[in-house]
C-alpha atoms as a PDB file:
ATOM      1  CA  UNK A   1      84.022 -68.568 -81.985  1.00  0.00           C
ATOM      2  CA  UNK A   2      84.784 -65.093 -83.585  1.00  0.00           C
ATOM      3  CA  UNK A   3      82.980 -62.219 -81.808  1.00  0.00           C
ATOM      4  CA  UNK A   4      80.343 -60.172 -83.876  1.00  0.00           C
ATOM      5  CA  UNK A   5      81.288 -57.261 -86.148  1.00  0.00           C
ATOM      6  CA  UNK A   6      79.772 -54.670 -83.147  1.00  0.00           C
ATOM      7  CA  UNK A   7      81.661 -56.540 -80.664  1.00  0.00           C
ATOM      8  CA  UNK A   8      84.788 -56.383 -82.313  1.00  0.00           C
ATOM      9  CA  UNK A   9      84.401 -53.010 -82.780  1.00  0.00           C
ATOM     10  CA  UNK A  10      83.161 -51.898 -79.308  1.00  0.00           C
ATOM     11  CA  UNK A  11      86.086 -54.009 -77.724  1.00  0.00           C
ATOM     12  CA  UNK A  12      88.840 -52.579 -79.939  1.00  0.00           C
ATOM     13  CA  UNK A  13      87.722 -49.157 -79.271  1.00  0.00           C
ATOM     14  CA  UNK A  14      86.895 -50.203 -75.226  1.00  0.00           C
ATOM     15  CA  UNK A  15      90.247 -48.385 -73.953  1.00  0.00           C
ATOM     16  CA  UNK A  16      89.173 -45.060 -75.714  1.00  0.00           C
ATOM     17  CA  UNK A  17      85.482 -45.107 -74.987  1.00  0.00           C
ATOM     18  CA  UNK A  18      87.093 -45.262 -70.804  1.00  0.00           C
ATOM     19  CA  UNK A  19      89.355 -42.534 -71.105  1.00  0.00           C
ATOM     20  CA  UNK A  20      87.162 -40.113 -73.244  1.00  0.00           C
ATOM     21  CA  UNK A  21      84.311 -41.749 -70.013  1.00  0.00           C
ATOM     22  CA  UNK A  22      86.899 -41.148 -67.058  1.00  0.00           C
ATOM     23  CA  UNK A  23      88.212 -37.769 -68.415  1.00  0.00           C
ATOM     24  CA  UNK A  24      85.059 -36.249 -68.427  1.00  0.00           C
ATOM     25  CA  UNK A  25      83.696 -37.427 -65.027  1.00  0.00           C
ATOM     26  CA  UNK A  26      86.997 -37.741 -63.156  1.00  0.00           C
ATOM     27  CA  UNK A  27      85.621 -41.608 -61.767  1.00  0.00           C
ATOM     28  CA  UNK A  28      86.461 -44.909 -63.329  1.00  0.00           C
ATOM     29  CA  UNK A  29      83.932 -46.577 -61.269  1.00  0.00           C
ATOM     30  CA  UNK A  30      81.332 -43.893 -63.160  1.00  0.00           C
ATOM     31  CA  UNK A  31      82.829 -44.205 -66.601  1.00  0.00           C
ATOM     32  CA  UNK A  32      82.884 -48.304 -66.349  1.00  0.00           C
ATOM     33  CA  UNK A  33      79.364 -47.881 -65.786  1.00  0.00           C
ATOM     34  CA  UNK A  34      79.173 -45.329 -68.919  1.00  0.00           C
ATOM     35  CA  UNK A  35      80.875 -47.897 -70.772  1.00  0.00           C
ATOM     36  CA  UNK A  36      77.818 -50.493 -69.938  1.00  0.00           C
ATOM     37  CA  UNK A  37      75.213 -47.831 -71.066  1.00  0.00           C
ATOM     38  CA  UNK A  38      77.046 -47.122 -74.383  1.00  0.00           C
ATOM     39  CA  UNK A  39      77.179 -50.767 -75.467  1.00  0.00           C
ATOM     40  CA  UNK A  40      73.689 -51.400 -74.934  1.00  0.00           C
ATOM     41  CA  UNK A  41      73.398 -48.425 -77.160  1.00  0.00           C
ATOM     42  CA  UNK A  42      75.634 -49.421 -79.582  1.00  0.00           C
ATOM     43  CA  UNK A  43      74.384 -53.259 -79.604  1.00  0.00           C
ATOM     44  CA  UNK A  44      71.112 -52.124 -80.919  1.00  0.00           C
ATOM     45  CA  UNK A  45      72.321 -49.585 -84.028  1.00  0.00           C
ATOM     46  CA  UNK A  46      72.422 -50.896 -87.605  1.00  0.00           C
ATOM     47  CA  UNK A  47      76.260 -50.713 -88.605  1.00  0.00           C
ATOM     48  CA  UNK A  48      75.333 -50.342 -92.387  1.00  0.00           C
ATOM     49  CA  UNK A  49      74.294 -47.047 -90.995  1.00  0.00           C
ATOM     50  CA  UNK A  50      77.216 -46.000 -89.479  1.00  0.00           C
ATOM     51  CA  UNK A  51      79.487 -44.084 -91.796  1.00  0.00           C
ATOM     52  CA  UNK A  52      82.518 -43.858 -88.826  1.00  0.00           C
ATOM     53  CA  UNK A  53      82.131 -46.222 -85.943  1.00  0.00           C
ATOM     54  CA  UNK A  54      84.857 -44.572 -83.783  1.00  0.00           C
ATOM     55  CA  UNK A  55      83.438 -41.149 -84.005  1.00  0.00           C
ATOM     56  CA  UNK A  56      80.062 -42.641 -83.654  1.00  0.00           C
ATOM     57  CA  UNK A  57      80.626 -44.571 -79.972  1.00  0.00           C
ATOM     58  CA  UNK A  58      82.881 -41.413 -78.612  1.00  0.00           C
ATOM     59  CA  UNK A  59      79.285 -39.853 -79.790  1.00  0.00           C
ATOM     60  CA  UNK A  60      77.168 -41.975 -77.572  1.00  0.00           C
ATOM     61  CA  UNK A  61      80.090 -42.524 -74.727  1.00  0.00           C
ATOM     62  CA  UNK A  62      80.165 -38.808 -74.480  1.00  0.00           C
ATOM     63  CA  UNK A  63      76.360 -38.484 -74.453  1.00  0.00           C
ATOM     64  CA  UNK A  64      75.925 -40.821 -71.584  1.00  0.00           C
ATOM     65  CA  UNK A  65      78.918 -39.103 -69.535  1.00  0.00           C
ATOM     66  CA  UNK A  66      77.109 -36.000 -69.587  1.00  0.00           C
ATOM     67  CA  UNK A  67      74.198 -37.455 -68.468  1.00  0.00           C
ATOM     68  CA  UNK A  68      76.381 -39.205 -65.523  1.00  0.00           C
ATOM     69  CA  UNK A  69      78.418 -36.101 -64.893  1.00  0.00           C
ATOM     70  CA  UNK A  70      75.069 -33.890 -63.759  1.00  0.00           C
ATOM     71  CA  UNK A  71      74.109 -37.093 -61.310  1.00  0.00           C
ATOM     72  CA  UNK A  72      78.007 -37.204 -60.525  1.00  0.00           C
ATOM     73  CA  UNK A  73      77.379 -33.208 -59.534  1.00  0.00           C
ATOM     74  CA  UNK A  74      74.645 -33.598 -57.582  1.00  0.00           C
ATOM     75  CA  UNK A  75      76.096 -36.202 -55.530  1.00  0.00           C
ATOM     76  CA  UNK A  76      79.317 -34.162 -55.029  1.00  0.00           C
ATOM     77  CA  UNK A  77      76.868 -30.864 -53.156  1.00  0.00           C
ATOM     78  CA  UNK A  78      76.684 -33.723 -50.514  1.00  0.00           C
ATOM     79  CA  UNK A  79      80.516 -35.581 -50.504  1.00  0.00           C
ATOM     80  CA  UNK A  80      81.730 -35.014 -47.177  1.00  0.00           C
ATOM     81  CA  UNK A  81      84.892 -33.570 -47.532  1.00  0.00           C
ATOM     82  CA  UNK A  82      87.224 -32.450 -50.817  1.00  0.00           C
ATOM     83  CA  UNK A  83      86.268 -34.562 -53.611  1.00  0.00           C
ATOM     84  CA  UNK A  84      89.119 -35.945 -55.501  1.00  0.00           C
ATOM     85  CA  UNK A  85      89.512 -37.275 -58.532  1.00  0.00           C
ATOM     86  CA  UNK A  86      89.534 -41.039 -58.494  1.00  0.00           C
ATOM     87  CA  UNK A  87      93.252 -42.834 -59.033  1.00  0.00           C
ATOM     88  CA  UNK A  88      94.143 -45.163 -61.460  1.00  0.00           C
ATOM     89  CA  UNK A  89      97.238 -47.490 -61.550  1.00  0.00           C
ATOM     90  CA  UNK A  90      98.813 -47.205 -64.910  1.00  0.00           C
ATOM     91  CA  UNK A  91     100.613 -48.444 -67.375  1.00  0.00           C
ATOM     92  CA  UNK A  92     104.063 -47.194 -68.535  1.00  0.00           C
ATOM     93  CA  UNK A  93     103.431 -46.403 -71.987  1.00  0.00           C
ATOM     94  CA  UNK A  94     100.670 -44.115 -70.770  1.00  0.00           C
ATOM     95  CA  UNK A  95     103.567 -41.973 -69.448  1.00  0.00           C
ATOM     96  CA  UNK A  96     104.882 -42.366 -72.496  1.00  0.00           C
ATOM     97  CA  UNK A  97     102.370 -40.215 -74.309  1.00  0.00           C
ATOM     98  CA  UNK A  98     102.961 -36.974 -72.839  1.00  0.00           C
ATOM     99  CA  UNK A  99      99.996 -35.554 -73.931  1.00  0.00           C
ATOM    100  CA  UNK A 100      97.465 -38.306 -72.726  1.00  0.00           C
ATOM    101  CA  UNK A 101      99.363 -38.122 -69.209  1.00  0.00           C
ATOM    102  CA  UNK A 102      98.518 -34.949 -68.561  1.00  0.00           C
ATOM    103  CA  UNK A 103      95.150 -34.969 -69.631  1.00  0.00           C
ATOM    104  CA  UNK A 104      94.890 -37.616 -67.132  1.00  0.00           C
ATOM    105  CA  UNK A 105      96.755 -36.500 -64.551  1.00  0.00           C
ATOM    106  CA  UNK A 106      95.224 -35.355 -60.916  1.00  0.00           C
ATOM    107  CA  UNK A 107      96.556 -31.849 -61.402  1.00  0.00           C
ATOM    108  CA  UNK A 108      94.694 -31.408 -65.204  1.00  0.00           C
ATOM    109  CA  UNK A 109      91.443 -33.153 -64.184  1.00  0.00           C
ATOM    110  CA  UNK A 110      90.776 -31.108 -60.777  1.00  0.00           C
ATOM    111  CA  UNK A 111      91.100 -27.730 -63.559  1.00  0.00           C
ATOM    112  CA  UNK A 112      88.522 -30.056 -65.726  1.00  0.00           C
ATOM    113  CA  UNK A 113      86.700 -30.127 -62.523  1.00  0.00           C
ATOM    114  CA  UNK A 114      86.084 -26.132 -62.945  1.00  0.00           C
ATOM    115  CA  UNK A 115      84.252 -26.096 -66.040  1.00  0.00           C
ATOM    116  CA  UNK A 116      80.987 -26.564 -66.689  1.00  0.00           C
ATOM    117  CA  UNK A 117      79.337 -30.031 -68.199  1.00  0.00           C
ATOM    118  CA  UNK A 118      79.545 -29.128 -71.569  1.00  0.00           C
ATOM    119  CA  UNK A 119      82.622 -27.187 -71.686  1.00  0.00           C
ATOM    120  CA  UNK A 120      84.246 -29.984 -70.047  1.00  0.00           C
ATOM    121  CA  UNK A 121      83.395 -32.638 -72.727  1.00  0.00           C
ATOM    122  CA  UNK A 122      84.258 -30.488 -75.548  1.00  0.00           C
ATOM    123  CA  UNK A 123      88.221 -30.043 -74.035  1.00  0.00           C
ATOM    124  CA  UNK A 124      88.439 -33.357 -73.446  1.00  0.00           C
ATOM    125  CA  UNK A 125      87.243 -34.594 -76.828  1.00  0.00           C
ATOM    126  CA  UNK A 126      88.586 -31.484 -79.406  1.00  0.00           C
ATOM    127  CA  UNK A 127      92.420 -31.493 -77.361  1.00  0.00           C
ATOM    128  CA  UNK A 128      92.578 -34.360 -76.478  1.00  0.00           C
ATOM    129  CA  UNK A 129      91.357 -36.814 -78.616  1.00  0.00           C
ATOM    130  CA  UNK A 130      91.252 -34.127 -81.806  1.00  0.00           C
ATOM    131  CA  UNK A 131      88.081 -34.559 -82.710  1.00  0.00           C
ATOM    132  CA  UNK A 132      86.863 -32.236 -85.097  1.00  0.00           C
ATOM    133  CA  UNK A 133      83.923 -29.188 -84.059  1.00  0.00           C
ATOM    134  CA  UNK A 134      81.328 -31.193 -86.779  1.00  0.00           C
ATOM    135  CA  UNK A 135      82.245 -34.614 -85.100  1.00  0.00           C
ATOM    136  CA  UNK A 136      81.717 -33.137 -81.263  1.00  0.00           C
ATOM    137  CA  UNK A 137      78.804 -31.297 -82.296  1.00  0.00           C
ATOM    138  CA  UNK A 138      76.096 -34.356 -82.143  1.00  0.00           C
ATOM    139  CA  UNK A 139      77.750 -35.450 -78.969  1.00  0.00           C
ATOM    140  CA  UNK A 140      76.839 -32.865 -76.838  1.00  0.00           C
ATOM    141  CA  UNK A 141      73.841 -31.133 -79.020  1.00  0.00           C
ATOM    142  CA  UNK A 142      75.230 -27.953 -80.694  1.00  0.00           C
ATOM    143  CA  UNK A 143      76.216 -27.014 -83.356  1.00  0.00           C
ATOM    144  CA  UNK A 144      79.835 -26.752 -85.357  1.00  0.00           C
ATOM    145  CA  UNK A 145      79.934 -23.279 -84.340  1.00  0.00           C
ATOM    146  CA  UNK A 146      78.563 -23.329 -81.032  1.00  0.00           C
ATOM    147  CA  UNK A 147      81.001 -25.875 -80.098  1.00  0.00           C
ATOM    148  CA  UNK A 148      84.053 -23.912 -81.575  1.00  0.00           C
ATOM    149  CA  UNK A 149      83.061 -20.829 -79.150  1.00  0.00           C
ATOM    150  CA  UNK A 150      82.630 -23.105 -76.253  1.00  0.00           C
ATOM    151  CA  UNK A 151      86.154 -24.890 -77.196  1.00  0.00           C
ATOM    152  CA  UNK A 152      87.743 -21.545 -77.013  1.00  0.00           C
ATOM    153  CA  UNK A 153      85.882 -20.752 -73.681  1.00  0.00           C
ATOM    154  CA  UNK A 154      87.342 -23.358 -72.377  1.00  0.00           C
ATOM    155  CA  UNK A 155      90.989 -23.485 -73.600  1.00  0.00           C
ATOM    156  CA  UNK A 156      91.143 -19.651 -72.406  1.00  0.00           C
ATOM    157  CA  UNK A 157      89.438 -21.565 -69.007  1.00  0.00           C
ATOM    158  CA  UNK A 158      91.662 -24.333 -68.360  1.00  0.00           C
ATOM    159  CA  UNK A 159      95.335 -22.406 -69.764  1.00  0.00           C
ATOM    160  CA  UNK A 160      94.620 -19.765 -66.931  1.00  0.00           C
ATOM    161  CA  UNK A 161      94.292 -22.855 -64.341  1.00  0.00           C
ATOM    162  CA  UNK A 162      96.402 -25.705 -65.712  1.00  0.00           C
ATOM    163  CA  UNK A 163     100.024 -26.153 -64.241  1.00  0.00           C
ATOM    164  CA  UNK A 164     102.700 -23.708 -66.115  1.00  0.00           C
ATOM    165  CA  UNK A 165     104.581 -25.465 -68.695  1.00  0.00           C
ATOM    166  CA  UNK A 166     105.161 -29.186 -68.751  1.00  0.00           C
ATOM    167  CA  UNK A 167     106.460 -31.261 -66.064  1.00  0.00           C
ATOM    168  CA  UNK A 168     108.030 -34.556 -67.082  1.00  0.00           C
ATOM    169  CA  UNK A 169     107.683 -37.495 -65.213  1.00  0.00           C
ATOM    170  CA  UNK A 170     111.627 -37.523 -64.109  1.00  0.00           C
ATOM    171  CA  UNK A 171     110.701 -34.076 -62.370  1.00  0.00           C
ATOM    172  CA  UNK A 172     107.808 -35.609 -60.643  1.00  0.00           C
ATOM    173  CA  UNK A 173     109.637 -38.791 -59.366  1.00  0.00           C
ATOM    174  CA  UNK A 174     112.512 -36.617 -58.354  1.00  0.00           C
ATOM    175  CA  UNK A 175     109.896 -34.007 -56.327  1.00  0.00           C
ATOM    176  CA  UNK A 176     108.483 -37.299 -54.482  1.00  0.00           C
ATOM    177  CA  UNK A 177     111.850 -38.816 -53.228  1.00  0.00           C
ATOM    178  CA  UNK A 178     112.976 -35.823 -51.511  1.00  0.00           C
ATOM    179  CA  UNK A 179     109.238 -35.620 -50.192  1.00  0.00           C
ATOM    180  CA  UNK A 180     109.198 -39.378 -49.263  1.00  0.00           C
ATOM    181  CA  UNK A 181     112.650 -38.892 -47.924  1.00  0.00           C
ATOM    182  CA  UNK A 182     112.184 -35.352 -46.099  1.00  0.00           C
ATOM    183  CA  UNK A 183     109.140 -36.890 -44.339  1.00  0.00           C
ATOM    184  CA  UNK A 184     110.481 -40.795 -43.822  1.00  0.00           C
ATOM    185  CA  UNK A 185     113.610 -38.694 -41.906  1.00  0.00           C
ATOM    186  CA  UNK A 186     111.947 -35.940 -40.208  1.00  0.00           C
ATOM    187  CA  UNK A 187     113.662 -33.679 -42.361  1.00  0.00           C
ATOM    188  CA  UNK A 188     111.244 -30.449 -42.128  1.00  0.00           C
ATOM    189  CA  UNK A 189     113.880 -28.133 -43.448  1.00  0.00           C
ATOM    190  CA  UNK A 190     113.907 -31.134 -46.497  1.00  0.00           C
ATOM    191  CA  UNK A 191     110.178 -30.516 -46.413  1.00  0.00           C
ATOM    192  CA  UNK A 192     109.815 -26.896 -46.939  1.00  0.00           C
ATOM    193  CA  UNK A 193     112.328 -26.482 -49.562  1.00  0.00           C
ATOM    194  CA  UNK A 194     110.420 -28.817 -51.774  1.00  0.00           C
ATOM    195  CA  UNK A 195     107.069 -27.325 -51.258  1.00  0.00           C
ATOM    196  CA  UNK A 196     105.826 -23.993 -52.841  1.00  0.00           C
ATOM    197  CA  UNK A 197     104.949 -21.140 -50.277  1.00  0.00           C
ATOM    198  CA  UNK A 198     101.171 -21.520 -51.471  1.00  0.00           C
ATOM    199  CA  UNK A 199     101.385 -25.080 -51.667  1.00  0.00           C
ATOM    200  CA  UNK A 200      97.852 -26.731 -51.262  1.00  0.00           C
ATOM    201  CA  UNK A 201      97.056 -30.038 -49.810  1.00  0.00           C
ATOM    202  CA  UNK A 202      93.660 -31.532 -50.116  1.00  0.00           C
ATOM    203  CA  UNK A 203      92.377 -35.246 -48.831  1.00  0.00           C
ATOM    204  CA  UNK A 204      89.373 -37.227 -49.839  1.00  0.00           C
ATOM    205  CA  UNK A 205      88.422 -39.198 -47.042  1.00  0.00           C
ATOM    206  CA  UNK A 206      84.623 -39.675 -48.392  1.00  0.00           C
ATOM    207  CA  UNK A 207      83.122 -39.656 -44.873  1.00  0.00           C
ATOM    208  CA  UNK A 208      84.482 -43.248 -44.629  1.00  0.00           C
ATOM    209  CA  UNK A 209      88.466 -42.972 -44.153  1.00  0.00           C
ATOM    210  CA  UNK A 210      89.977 -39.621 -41.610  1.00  0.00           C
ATOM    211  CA  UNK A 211      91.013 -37.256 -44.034  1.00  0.00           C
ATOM    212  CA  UNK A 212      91.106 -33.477 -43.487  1.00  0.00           C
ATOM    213  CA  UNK A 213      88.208 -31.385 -44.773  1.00  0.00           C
ATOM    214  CA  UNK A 214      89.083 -28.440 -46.058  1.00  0.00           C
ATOM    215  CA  UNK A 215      92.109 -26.986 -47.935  1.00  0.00           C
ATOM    216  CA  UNK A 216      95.144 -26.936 -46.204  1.00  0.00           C
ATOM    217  CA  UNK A 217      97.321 -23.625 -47.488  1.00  0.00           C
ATOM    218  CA  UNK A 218     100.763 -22.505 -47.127  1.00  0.00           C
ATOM    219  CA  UNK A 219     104.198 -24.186 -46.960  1.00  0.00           C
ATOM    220  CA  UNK A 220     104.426 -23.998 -42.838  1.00  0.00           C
ATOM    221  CA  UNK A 221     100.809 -25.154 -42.227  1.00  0.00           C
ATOM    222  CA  UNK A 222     100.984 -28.261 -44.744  1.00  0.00           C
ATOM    223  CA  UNK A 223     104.966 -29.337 -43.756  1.00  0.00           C
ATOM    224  CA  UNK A 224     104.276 -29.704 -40.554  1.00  0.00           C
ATOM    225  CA  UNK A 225     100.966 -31.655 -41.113  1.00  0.00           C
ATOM    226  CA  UNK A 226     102.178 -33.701 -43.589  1.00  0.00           C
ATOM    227  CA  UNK A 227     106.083 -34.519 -42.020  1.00  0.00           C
ATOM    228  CA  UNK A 228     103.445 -35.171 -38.258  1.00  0.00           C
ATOM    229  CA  UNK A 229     101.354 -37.983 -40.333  1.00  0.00           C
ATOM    230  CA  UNK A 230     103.746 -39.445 -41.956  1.00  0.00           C
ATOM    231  CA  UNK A 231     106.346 -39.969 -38.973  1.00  0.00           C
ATOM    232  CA  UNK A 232     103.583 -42.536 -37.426  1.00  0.00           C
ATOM    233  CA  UNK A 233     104.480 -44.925 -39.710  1.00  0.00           C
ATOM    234  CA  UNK A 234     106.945 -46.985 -41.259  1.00  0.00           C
ATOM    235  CA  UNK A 235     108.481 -45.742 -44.678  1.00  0.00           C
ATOM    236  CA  UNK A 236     108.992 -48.722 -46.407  1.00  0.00           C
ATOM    237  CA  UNK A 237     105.142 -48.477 -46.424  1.00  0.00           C
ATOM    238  CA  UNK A 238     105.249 -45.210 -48.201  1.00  0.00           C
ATOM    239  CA  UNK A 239     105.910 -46.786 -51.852  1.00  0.00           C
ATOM    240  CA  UNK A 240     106.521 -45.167 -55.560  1.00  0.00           C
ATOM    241  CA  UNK A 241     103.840 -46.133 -58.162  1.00  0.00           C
ATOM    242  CA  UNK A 242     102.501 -44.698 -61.803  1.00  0.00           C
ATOM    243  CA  UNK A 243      98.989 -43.259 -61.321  1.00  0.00           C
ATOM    244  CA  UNK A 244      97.308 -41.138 -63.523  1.00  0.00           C
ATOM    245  CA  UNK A 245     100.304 -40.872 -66.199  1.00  0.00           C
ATOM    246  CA  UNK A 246     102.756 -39.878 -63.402  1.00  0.00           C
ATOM    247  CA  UNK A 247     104.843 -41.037 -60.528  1.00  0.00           C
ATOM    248  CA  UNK A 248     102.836 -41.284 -57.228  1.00  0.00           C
ATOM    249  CA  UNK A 249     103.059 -42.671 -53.638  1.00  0.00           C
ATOM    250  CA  UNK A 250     100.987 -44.969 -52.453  1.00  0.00           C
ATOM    251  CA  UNK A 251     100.824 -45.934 -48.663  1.00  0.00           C
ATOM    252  CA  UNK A 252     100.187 -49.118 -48.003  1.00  0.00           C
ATOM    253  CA  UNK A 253      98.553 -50.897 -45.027  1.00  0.00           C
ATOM    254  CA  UNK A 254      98.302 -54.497 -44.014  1.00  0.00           C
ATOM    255  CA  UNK A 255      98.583 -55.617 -47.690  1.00  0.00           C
ATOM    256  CA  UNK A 256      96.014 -52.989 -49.089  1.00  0.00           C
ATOM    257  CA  UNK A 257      96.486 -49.297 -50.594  1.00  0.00           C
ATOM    258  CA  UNK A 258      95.591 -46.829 -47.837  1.00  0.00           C
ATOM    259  CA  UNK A 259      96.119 -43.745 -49.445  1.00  0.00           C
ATOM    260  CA  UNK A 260      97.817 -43.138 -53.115  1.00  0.00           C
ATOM    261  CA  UNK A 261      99.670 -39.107 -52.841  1.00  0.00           C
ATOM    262  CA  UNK A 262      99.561 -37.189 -56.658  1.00  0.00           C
ATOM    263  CA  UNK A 263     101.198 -33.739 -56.889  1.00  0.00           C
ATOM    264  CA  UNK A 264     100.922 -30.827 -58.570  1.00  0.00           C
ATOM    265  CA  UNK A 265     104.294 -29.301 -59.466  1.00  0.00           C
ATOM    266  CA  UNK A 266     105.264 -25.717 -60.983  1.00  0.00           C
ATOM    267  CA  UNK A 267     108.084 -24.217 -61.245  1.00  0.00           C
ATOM    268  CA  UNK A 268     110.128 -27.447 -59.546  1.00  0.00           C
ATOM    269  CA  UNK A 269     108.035 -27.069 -56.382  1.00  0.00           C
ATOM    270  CA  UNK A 270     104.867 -29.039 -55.444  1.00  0.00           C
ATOM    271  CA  UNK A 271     102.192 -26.768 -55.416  1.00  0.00           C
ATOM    272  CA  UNK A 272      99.232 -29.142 -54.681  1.00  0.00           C
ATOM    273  CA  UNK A 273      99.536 -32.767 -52.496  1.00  0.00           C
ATOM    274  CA  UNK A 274      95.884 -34.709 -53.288  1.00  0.00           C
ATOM    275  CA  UNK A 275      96.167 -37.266 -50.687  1.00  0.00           C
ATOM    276  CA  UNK A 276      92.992 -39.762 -51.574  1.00  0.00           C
ATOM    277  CA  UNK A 277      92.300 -42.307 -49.346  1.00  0.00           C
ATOM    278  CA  UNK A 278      88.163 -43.072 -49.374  1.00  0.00           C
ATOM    279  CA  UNK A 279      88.592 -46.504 -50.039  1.00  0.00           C
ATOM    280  CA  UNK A 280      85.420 -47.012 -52.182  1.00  0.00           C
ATOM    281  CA  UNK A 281      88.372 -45.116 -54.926  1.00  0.00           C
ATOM    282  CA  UNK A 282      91.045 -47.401 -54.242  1.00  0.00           C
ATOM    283  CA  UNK A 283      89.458 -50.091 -56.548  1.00  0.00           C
ATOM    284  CA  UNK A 284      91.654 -49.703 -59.327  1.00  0.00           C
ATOM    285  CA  UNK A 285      94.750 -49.323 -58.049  1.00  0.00           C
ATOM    286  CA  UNK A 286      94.839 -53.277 -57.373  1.00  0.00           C
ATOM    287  CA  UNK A 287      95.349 -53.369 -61.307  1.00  0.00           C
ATOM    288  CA  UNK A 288      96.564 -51.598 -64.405  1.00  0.00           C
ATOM    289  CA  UNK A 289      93.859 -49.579 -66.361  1.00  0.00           C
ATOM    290  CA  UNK A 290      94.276 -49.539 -69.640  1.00  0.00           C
ATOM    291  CA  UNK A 291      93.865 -45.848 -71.250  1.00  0.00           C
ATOM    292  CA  UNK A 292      94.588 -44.939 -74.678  1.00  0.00           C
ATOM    293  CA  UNK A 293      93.811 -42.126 -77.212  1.00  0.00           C
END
């Protein structure tokens, strides 16, 4: 039996009511929940009233992420430990569209993670997605030229932050071999000449899983943690994967995901290692998420 006209709709928009969701909070297990609270929304609005149903649910989908990204906040003055953006496993033609891969990857939404509620939606929605200022405007309660200002806030914001010029995934996968391999060989000459003098490493633990603390800063200080971690175990474990748009590693322990390893890279060097291993944000790396624009 054929769905009804608002399932339809919600269902063939579902991939870019998650991403607009999960780029705005940074959690997939917070914008799946999002996506619940937007179609019972959506399943009680009169469609004959709806002049443009896509605009309309990124409306309500961004409403209710705002509303989940102040709860999100207030739960994150009490994370033990860096929080991290939560990893997805995805798809190749993700990677594809260079755009949507970095909006999704680790390095892009730890800079989203510096902006303020509001700012943050209105990125995400006017450069990524390309809505226009009198579309975003009823989604986060401003007006058309409120919300230009605060878009140009936060473009000035997130081009001071973001990493310089674009890295392509070949880059990235070539970065993590001679990381995998520098560290699977004990190679901690191999190490350092990969790693930017102010590289940055930072692990998400969640109280539940050891993971260090606090930032971990400078080339000497994170090679030698990182090459004394890794020689405990064994590097077939230490696997290539797509996550977030980009290449990845992701350890793996008796059968499960232990830890999945993004980068930041600039300039050919990694300049940030997010190691995130609380396992309540392993849950979708079991499976492909589907993200789209």
């Amino acid at each position: 039996m054929a769905a009804d006209p608002a399932t339809e709709t919600f269902l063939a928009h579902r991939g870019l009511l998650f991403t607009v969701a999960y780029e705005i909070l940074g959690s997939a297990t917070d914008a799946e929940d999002v996506l619940q609270e937007t179609w019972l929304r959506w399943s009680g609005v009169d469609l004959d009233t709806v002049r443009d149903q896509r605009a309309y649910l990124v409306q309500i989908t961004t409403r209710q992420a705002l509303g989940r990204l102040r709860t999100l906040g207030r739960r994150k003055e009490s994370y033990i430990g860096n929080w991290l953006p939560e990893p997805l496993l995805t798809s190749p033609d993700v990677a594809e569209d260079v755009e949507l891969a970095d909006s999704v990857s680790m390095a892009m939404l730890l800079v989203l993670e510096t902006l303020a509620p509001t700012e943050r939606a209105v990125f995400v929605l006017r450069e990524v997605f390309g809505l226009g200022y009198e579309e975003i405007a009823p989604a986060v309660d401003k007006s058309a030229a409120a919300v230009r200002q605060i878009a140009h806030r936060a473009r000035a914001h997130v081009a001071a932050r973001r990493p310089r010029g674009t890295v392509s995934a070949a880059e990235t996968r070539d970065a993590l071999e001679a990381f995998r391999r520098a560290t699977a060989t004990g190679d901690l000459q191999g190490l350092v000449d990969i790693l930017a003098p102010d590289v940055v490493l930072l692990g998400d633990g969640g109280g539940i899983a050891q993971a260090v603390r606090s930032p971990i800063v400078g080339v000497d200080r994170v090679s030698r943690m990182m090459s004394s971690r890794l020689a405990r175990i064994d590097a077939s474990s230490l696997r290539p994967a797509q996550v977030n748009g980009y290449p990845a590693l992701v350890l793996w322990r008796d059968g499960e995901v232990d830890t999945v390893i993004a980068v930041r890279i600039d300039d050919g060097l990694i300049t940030g290692l997010y190691a995130v291993r609380n396992p309540e944000k392993l849950q979708h790396m079991e499976q492909e998420t589907l993200l789209r624009r």
